[in-house]
PDB file of N, CA and C in Angstrom:
ATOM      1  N   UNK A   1     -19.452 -12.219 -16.246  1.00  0.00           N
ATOM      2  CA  UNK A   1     -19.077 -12.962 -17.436  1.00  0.00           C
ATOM      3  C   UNK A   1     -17.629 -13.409 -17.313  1.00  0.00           C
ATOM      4  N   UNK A   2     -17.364 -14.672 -17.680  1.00  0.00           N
ATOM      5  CA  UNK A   2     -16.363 -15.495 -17.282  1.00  0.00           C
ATOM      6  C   UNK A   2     -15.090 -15.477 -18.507  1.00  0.00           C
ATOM      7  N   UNK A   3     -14.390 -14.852 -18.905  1.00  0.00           N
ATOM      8  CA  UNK A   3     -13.571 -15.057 -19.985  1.00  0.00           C
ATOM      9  C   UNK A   3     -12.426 -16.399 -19.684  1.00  0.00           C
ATOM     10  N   UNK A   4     -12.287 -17.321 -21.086  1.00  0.00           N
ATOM     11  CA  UNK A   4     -12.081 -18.341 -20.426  1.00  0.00           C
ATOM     12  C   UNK A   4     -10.401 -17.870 -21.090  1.00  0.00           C
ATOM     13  N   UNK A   5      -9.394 -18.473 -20.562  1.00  0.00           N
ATOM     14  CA  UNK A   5      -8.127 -18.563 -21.346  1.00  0.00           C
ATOM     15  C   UNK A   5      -7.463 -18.333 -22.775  1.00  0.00           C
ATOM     16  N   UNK A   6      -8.636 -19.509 -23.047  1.00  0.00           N
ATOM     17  CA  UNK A   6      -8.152 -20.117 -24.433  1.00  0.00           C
ATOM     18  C   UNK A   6      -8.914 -19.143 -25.445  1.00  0.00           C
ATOM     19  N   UNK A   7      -9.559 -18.420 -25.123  1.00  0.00           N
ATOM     20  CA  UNK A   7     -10.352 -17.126 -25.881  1.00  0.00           C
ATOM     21  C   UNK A   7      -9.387 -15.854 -25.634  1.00  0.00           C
ATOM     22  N   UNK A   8      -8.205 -15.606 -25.086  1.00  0.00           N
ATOM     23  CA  UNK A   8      -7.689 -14.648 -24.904  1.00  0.00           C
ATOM     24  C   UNK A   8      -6.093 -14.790 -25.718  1.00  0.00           C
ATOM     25  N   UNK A   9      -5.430 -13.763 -26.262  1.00  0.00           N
ATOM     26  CA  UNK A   9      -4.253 -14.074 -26.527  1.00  0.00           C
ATOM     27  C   UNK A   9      -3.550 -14.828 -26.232  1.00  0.00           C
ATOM     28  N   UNK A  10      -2.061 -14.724 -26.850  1.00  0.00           N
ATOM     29  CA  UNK A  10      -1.431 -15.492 -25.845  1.00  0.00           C
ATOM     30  C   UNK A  10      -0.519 -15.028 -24.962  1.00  0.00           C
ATOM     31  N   UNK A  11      -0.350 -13.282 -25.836  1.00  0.00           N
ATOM     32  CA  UNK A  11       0.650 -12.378 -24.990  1.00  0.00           C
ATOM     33  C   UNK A  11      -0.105 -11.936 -23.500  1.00  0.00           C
ATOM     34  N   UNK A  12      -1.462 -12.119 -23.535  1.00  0.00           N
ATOM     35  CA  UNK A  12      -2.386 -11.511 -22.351  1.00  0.00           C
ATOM     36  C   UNK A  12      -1.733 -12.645 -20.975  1.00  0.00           C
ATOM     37  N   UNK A  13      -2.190 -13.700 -21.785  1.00  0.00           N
ATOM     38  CA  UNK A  13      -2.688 -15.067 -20.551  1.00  0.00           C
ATOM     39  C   UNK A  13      -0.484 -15.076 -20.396  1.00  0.00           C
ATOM     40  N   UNK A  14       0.238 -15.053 -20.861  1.00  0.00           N
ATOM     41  CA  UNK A  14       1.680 -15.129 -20.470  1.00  0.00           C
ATOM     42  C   UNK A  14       1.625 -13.960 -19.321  1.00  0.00           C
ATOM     43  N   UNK A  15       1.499 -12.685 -19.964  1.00  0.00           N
ATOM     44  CA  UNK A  15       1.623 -11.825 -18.736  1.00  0.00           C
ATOM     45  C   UNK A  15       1.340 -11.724 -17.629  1.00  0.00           C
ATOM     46  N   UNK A  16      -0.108 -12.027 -17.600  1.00  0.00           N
ATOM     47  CA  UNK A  16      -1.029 -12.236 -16.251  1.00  0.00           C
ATOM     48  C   UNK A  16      -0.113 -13.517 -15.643  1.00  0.00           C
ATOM     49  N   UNK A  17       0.364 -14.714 -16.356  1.00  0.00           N
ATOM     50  CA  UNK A  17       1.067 -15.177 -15.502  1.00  0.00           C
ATOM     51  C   UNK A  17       1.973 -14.919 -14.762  1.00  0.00           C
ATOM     52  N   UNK A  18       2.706 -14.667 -15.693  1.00  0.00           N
ATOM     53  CA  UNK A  18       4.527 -13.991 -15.114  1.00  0.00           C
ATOM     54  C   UNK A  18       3.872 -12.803 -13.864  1.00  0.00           C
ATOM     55  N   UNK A  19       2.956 -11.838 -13.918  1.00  0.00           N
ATOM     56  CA  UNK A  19       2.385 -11.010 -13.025  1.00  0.00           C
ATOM     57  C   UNK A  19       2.253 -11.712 -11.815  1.00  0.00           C
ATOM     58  N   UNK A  20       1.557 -12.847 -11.904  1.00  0.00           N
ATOM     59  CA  UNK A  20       0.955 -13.488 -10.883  1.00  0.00           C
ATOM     60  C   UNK A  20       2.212 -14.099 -10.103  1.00  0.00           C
ATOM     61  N   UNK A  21       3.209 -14.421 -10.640  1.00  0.00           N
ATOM     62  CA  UNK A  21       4.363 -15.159 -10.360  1.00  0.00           C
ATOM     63  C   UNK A  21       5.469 -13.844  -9.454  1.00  0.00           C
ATOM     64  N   UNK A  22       5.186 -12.809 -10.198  1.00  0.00           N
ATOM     65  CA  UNK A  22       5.830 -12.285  -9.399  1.00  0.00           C
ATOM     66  C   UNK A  22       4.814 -11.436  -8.478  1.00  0.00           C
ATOM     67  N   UNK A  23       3.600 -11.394  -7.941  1.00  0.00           N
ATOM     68  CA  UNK A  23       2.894 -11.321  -6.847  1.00  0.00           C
ATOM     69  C   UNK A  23       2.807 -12.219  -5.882  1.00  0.00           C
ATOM     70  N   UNK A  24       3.271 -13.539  -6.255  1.00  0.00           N
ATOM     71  CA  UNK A  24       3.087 -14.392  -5.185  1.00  0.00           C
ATOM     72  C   UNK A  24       4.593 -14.387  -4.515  1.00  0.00           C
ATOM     73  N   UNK A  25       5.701 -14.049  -5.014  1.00  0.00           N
ATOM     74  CA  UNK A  25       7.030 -13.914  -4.508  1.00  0.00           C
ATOM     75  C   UNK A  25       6.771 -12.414  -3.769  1.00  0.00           C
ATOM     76  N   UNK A  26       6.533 -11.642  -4.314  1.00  0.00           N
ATOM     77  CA  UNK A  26       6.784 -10.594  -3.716  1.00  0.00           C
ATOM     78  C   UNK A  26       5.669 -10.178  -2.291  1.00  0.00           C
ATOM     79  N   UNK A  27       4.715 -11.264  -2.510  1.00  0.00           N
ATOM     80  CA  UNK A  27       3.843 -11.176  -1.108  1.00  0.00           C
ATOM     81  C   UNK A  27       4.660 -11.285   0.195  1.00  0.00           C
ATOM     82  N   UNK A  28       5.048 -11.761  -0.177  1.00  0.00           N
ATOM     83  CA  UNK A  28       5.855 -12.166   1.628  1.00  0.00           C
ATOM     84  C   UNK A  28       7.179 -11.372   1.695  1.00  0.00           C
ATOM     85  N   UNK A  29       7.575 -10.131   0.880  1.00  0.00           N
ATOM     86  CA  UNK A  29       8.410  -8.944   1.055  1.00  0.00           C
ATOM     87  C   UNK A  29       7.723  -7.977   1.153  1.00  0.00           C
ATOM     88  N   UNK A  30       7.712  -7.835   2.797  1.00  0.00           N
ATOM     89  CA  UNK A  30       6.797  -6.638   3.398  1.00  0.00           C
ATOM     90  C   UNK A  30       8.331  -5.478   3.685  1.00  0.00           C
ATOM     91  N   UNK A  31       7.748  -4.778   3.734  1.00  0.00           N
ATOM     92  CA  UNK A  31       8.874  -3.583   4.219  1.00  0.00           C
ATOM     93  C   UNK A  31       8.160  -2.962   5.713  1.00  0.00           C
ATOM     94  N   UNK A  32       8.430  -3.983   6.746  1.00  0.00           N
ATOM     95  CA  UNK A  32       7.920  -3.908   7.798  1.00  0.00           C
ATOM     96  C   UNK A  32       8.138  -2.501   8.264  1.00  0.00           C
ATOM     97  N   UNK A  33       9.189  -1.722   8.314  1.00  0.00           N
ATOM     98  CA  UNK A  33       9.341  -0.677   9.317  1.00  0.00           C
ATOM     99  C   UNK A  33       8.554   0.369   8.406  1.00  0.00           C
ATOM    100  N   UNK A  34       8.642   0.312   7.296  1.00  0.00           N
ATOM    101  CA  UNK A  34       7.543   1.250   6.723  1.00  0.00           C
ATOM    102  C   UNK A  34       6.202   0.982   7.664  1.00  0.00           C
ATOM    103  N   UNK A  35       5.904   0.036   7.367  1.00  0.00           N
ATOM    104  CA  UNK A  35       4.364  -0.392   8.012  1.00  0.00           C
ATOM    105  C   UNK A  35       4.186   0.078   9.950  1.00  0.00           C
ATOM    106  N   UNK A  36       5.280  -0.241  10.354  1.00  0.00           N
ATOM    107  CA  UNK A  36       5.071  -0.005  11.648  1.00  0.00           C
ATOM    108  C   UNK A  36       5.512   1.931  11.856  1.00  0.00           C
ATOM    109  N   UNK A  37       5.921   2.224  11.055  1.00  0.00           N
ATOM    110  CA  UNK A  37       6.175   3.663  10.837  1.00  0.00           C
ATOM    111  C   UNK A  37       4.556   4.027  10.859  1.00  0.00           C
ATOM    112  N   UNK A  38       4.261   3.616   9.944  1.00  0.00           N
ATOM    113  CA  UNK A  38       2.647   3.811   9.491  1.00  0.00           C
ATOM    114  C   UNK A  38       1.524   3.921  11.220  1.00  0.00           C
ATOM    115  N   UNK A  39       1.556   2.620  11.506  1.00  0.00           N
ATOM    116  CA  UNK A  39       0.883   2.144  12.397  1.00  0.00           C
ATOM    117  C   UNK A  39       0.952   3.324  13.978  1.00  0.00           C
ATOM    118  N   UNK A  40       2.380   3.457  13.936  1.00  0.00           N
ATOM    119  CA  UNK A  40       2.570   4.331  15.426  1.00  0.00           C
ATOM    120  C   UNK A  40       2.408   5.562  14.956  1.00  0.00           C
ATOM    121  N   UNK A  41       2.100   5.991  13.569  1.00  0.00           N
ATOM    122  CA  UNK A  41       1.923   7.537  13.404  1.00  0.00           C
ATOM    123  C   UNK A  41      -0.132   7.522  13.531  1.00  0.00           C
ATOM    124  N   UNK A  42      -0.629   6.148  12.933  1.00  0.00           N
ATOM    125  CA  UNK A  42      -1.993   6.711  13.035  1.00  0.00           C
ATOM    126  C   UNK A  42      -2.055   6.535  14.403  1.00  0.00           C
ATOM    127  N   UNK A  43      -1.394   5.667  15.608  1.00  0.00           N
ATOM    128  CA  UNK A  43      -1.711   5.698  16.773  1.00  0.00           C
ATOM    129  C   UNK A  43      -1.375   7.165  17.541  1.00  0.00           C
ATOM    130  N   UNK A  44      -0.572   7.857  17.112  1.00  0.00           N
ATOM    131  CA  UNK A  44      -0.312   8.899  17.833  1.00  0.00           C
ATOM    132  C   UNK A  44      -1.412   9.950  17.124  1.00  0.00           C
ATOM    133  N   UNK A  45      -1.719   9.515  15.918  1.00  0.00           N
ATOM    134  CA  UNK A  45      -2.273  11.008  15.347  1.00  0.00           C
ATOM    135  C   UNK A  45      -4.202  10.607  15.720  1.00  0.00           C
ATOM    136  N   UNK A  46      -4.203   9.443  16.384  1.00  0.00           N
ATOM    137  CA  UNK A  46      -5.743   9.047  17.000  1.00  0.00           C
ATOM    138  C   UNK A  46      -5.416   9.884  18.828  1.00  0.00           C
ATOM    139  N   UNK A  47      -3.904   9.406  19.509  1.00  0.00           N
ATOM    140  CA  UNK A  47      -4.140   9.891  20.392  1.00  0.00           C
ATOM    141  C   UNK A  47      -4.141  11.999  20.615  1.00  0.00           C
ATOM    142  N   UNK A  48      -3.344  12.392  19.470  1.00  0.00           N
ATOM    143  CA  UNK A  48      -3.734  13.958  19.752  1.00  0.00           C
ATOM    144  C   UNK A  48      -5.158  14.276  18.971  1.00  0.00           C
ATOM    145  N   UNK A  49      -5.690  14.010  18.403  1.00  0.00           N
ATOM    146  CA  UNK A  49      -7.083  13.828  17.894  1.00  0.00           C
ATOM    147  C   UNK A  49      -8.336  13.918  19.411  1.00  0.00           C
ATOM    148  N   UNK A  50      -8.100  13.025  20.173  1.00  0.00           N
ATOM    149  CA  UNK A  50      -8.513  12.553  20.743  1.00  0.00           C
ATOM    150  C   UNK A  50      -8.365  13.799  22.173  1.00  0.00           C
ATOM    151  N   UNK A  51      -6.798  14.475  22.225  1.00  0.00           N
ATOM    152  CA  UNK A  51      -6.479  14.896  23.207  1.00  0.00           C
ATOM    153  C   UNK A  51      -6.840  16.841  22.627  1.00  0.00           C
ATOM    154  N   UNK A  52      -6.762  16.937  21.325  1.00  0.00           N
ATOM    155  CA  UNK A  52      -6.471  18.422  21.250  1.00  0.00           C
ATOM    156  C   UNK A  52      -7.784  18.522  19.565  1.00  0.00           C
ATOM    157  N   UNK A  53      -8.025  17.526  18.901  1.00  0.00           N
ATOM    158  CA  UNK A  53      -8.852  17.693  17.713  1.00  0.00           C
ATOM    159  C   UNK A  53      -7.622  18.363  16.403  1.00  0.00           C
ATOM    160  N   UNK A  54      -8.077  18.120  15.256  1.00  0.00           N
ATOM    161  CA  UNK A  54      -7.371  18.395  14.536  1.00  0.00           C
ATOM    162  C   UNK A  54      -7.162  19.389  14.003  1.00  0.00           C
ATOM    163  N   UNK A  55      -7.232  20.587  14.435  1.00  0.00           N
ATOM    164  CA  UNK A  55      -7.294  21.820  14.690  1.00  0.00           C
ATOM    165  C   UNK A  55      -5.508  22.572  14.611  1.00  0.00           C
ATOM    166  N   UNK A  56      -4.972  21.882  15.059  1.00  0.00           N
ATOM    167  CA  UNK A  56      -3.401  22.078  15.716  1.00  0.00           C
ATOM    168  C   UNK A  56      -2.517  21.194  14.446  1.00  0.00           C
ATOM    169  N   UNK A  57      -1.341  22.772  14.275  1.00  0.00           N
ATOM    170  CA  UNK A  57      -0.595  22.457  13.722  1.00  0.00           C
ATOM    171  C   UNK A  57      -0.026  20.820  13.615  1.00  0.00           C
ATOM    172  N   UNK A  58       0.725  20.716  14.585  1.00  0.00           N
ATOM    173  CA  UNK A  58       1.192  19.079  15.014  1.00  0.00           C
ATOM    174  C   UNK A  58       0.062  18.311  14.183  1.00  0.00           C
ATOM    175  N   UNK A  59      -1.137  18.189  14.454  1.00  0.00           N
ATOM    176  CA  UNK A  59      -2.040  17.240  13.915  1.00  0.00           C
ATOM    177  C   UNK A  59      -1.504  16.947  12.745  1.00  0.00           C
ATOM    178  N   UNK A  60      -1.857  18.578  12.293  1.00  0.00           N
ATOM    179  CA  UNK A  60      -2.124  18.261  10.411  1.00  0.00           C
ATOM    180  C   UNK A  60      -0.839  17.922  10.181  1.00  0.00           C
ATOM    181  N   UNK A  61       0.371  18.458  10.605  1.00  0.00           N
ATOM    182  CA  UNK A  61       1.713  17.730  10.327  1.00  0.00           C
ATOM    183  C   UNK A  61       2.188  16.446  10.264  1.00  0.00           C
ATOM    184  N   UNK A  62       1.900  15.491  11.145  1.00  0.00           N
ATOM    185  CA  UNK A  62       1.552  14.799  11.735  1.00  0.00           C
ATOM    186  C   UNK A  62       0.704  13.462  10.642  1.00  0.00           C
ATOM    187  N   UNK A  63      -0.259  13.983   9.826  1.00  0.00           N
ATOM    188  CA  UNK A  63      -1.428  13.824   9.155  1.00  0.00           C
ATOM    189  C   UNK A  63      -1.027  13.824   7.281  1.00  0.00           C
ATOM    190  N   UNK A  64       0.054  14.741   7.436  1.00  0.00           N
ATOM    191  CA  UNK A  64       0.671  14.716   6.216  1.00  0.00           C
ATOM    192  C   UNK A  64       1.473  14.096   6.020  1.00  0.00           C
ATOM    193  N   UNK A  65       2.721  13.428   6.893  1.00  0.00           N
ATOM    194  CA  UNK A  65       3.512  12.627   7.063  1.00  0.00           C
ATOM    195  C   UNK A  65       3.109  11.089   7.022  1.00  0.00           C
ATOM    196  N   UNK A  66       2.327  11.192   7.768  1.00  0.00           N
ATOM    197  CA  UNK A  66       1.021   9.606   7.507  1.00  0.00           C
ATOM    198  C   UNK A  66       0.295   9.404   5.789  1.00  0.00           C
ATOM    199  N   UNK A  67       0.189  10.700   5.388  1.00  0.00           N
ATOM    200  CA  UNK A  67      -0.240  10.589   4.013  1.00  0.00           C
ATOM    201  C   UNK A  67       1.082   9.939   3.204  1.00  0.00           C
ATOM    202  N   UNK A  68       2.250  10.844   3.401  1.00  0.00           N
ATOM    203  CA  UNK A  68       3.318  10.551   2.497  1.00  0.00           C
ATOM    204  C   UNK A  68       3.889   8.795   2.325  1.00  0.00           C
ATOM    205  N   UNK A  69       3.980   8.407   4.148  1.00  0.00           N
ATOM    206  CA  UNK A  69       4.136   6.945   4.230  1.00  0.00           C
ATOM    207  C   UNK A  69       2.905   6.317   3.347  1.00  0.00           C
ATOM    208  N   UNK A  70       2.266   6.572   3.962  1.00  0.00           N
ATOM    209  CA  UNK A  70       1.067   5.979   2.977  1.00  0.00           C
ATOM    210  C   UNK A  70       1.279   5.784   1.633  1.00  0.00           C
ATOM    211  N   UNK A  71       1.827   6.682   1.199  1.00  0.00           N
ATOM    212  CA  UNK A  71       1.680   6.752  -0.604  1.00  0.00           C
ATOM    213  C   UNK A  71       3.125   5.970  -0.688  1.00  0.00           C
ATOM    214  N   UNK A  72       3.946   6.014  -0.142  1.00  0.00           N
ATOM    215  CA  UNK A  72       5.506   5.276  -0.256  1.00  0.00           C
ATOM    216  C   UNK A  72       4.825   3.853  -0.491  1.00  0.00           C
ATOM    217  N   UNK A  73       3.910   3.454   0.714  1.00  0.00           N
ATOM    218  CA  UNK A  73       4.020   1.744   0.995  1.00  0.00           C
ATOM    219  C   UNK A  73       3.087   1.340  -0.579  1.00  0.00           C
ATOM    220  N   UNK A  74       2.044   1.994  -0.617  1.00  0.00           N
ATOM    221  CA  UNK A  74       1.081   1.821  -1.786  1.00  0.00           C
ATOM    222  C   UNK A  74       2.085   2.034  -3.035  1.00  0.00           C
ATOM    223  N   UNK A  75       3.087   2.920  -3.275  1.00  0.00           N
ATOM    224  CA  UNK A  75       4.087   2.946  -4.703  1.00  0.00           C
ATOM    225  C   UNK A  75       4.630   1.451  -4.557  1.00  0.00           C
ATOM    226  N   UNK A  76       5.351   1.213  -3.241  1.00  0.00           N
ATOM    227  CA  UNK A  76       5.545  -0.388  -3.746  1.00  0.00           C
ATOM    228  C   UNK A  76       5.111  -1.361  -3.634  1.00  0.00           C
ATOM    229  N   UNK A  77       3.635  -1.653  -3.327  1.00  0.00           N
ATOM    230  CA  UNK A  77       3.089  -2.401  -3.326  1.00  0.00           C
ATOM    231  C   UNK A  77       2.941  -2.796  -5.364  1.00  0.00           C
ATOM    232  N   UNK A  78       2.314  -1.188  -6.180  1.00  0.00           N
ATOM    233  CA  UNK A  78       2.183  -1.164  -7.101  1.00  0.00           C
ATOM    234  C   UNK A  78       3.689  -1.647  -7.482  1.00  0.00           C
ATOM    235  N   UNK A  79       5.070  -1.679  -7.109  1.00  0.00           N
ATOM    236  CA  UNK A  79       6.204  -1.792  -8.119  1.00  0.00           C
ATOM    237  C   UNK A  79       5.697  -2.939  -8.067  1.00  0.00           C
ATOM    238  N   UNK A  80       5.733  -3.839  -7.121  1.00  0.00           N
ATOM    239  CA  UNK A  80       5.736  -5.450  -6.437  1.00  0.00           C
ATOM    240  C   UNK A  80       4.837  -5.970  -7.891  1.00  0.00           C
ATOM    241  N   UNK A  81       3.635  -5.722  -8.153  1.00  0.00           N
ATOM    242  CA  UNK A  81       2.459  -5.918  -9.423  1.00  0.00           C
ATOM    243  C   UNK A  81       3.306  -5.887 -10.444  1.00  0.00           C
ATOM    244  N   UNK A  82       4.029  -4.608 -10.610  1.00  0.00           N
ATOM    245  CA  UNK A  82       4.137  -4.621 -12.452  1.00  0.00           C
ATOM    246  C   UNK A  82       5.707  -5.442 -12.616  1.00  0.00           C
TER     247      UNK A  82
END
């Protein structure tokens, strides 16, 4: 079901704009070294996976640190939205 504009407030349809306005600016502000932080930790934590299973301290260390980046890049992705 399609809600059209002109059926919605006017404080709604302003916000969603201004939102949208600042999603389309803030698309192209990546915080690259976060991301490549990201990238060489799942590559290393595929290659001891691969070499020892996740069994080993290092892994899960390793595994938690990848979680934390993780949740950093996803918090500002969410600031970037609101």
């Amino acid at each position: 079901m399609e809600i059209k504009s002109s059926h919605l407030p006017n404080q709604i349809t302003k916000k969603h704009t201004r939102c949208m306005m600042k999603t389309d600016k803030s698309a192209q502000i990546e915080n690259k070294k976060l991301l490549m932080d990201i990238v060489e930790l799942k590559i290393k934590l595929s290659e001891l996976f691969t070499r020892s299973g996740p069994n080993t301290s290092e892994y899960i260390s390793l595994s938690i640190k990848l979680d934390c980046l993780m949740n950093d890049y996803f918090n500002e992705k969410i600031e970037q939205l609101i």
